[in-house]
C-alpha atoms as a PDB file:
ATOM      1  CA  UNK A   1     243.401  56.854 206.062  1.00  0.00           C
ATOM      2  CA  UNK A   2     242.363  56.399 202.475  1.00  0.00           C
ATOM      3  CA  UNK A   3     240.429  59.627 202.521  1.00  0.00           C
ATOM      4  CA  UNK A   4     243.593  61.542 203.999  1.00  0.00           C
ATOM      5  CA  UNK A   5     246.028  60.156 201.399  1.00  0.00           C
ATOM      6  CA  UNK A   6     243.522  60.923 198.363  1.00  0.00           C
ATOM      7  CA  UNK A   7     242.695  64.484 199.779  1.00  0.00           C
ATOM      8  CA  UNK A   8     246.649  65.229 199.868  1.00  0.00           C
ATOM      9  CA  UNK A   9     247.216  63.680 196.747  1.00  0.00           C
ATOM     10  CA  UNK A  10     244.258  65.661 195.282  1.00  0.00           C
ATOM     11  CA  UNK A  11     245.598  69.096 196.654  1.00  0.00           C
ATOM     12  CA  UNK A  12     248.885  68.840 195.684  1.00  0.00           C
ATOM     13  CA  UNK A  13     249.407  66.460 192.167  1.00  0.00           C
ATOM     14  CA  UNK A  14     246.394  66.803 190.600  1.00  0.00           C
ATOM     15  CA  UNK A  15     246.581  70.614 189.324  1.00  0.00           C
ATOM     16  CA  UNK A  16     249.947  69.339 187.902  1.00  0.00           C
ATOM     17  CA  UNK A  17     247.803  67.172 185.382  1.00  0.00           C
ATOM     18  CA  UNK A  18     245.543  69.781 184.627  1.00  0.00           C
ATOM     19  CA  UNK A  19     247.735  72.960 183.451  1.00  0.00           C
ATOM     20  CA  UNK A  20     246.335  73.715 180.683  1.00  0.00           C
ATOM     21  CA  UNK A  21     249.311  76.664 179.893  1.00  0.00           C
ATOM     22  CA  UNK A  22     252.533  73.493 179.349  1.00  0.00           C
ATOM     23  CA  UNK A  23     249.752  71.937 176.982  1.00  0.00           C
ATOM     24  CA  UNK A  24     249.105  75.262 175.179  1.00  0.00           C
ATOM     25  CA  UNK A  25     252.669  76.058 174.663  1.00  0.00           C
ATOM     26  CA  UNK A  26     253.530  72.233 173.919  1.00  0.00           C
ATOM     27  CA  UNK A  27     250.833  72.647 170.787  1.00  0.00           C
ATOM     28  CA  UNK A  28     251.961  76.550 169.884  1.00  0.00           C
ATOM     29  CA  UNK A  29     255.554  75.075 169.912  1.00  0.00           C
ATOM     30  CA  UNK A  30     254.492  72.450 167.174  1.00  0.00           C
ATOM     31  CA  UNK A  31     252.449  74.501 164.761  1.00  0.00           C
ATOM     32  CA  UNK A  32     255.337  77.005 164.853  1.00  0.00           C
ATOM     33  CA  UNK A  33     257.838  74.604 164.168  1.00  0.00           C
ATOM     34  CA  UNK A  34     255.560  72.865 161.592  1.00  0.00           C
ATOM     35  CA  UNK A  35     255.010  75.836 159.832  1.00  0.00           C
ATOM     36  CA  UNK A  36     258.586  76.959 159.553  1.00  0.00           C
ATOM     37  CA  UNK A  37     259.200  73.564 157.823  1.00  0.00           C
ATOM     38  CA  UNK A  38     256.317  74.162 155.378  1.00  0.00           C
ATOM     39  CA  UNK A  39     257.552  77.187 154.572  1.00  0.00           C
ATOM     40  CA  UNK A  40     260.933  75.630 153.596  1.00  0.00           C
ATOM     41  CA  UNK A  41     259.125  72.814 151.261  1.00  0.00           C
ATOM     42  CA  UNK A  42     256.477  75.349 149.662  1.00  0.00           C
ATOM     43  CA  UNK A  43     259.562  76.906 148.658  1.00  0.00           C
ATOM     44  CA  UNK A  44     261.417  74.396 147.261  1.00  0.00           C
ATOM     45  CA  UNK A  45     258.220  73.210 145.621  1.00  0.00           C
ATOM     46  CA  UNK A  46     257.561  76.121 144.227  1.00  0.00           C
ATOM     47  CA  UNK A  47     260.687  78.086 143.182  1.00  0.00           C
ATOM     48  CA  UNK A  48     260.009  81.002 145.025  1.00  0.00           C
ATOM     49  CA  UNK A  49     261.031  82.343 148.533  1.00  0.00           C
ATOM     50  CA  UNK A  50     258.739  82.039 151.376  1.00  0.00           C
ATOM     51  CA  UNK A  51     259.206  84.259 154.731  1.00  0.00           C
ATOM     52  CA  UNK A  52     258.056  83.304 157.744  1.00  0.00           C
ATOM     53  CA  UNK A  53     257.623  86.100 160.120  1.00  0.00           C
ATOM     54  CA  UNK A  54     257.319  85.928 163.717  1.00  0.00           C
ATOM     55  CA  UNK A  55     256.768  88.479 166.207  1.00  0.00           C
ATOM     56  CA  UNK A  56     255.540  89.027 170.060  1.00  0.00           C
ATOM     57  CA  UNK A  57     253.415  85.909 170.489  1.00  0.00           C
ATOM     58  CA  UNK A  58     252.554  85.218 166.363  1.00  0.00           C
ATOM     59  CA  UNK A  59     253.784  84.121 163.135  1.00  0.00           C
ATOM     60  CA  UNK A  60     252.947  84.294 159.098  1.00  0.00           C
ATOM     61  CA  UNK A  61     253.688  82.897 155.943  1.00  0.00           C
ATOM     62  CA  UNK A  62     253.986  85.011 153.062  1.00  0.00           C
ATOM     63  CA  UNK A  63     255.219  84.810 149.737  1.00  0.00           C
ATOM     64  CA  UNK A  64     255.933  87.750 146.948  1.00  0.00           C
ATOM     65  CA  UNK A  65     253.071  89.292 145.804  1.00  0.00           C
ATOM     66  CA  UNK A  66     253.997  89.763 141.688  1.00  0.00           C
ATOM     67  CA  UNK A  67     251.643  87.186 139.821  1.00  0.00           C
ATOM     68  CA  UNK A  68     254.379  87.195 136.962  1.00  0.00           C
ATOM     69  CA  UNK A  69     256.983  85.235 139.204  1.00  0.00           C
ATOM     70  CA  UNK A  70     259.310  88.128 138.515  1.00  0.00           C
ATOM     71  CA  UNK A  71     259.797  88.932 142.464  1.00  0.00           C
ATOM     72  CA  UNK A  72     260.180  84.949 143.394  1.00  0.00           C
ATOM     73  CA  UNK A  73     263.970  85.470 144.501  1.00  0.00           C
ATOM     74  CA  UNK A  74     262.750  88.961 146.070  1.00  0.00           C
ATOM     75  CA  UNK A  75     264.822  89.454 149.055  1.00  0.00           C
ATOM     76  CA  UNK A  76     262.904  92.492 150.095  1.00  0.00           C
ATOM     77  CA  UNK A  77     260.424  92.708 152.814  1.00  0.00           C
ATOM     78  CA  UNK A  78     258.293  94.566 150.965  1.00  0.00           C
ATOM     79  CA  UNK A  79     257.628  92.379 148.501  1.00  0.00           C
ATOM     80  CA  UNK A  80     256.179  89.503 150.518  1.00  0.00           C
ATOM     81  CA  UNK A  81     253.035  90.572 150.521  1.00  0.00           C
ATOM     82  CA  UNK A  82     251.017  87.311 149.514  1.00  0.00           C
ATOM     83  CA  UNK A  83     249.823  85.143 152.520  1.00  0.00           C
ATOM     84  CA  UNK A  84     250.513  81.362 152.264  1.00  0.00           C
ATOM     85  CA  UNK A  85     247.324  79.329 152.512  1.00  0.00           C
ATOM     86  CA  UNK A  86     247.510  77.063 155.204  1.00  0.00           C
ATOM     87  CA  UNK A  87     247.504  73.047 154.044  1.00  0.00           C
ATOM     88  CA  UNK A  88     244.914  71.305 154.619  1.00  0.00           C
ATOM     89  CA  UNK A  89     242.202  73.139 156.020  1.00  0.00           C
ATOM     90  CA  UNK A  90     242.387  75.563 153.326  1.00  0.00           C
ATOM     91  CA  UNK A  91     242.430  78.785 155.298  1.00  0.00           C
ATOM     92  CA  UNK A  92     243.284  82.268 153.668  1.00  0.00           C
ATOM     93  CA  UNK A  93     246.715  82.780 155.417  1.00  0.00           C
ATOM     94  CA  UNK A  94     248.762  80.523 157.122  1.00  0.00           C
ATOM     95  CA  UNK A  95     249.419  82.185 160.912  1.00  0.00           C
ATOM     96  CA  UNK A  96     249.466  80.918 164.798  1.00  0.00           C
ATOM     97  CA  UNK A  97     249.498  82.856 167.504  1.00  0.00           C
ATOM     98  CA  UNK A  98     248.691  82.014 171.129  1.00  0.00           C
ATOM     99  CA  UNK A  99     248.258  84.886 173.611  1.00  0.00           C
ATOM    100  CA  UNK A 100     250.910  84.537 176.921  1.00  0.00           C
ATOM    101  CA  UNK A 101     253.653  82.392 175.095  1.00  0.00           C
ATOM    102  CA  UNK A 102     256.615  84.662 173.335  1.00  0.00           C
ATOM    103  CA  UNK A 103     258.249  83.785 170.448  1.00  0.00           C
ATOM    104  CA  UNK A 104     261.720  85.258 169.257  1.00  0.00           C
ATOM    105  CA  UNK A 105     260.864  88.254 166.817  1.00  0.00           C
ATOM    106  CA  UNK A 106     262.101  87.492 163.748  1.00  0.00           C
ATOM    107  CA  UNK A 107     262.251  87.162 160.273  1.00  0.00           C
ATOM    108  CA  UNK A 108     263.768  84.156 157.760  1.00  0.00           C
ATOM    109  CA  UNK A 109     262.845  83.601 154.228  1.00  0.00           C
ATOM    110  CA  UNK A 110     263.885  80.634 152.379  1.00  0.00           C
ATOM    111  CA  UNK A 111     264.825  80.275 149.117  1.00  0.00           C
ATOM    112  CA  UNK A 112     263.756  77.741 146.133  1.00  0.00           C
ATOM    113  CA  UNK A 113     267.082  75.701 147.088  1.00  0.00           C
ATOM    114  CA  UNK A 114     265.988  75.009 150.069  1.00  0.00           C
ATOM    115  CA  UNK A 115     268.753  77.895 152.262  1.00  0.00           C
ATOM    116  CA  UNK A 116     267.481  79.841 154.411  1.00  0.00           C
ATOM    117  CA  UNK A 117     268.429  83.658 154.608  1.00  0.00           C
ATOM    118  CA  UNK A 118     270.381  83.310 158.316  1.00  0.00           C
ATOM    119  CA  UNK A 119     270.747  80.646 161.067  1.00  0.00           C
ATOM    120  CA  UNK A 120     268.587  81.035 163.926  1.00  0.00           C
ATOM    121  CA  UNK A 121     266.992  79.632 167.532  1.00  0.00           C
ATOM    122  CA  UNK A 122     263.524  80.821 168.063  1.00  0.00           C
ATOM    123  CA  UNK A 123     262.411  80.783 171.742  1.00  0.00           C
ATOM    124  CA  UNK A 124     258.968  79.544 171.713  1.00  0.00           C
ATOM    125  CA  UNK A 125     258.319  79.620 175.244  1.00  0.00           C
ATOM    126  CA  UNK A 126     260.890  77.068 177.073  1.00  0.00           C
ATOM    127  CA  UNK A 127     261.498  75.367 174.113  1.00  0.00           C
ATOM    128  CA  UNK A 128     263.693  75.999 170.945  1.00  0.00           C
ATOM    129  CA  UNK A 129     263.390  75.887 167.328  1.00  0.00           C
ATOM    130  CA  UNK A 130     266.875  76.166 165.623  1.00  0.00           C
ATOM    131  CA  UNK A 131     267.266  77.137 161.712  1.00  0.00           C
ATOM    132  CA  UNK A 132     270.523  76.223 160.239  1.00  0.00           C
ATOM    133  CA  UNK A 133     271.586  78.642 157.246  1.00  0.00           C
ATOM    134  CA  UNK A 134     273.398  76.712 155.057  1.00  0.00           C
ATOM    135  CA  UNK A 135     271.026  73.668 154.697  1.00  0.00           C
ATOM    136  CA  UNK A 136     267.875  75.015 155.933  1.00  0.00           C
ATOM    137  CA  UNK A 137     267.266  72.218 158.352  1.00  0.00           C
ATOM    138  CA  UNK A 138     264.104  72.884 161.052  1.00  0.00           C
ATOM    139  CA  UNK A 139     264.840  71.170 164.143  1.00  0.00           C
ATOM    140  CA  UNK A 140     263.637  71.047 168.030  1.00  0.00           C
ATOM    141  CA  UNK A 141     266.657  71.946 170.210  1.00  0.00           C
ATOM    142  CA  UNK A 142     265.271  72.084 172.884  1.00  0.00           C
ATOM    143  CA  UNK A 143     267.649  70.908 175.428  1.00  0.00           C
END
């Protein structure tokens, strides 16, 4: 009888524990959402916008390209040419992607107050990652 229960349980709730794709898109969900709220403090940090830009399954920090400072408060795409370098492990740009989760496309800088350029929820997968303009607060909304 033992044997019978385990075999059932073992067919049916045990590949449950193992899907690896709600772990992948739990950890792609968290570096995005980390990101995005570095990207808000390097800019406030720093004085000068940072964009974050996000599109099919990947997003990038970048920052304006002018060594002189003179494009910090650039509001043009164009002019975000610098990648961020990612904290702590020190690599050249600072960008996650993960191949069968979709993100939102978009694009949000923020500024050296601390604003960001427009409110938005980012779909990463079945969660949510909502921007709010005015104060440029990062939060899971998940519901």
């Amino acid at each position: 009888m033992t044997i019978v229960i385990l075999g059932i349980l073992s067919a049916t709730a045990l590949p449950r524990f193992f899907d690896l794709s709600a772990y992948q898109q739990r950890t792609f969900f968290d570096d995005t959402l980390a990101a995005i709220r570095y990207a808000q403090k390097l800019a406030v940090a720093t004085g000068c916008n940072v964009q974050v830009a996000i599109a099919a399954n990947q997003f990038e920090l970048k920052r304006p390209g002018a060594t002189d400072r003179s494009q910090c408060t650039s509001t043009t795409a164009g002019d975000f040419t610098q990648a961020v370098i990612r904290p702590g492990s020190g690599e050249a740009s600072y960008r996650g992607s993960q191949s069968g989760i979709a993100l939102t496309t978009a694009t949000v800088y923020f500024t050296a107050k601390g604003t960001a350029s427009d409110g938005l929820d980012i779909a990463v997968g079945d969660h949510k990652i909502t921007i709010v303009k005015d104060t440029g607060l990062v939060y899971d909304s998940t519901p």
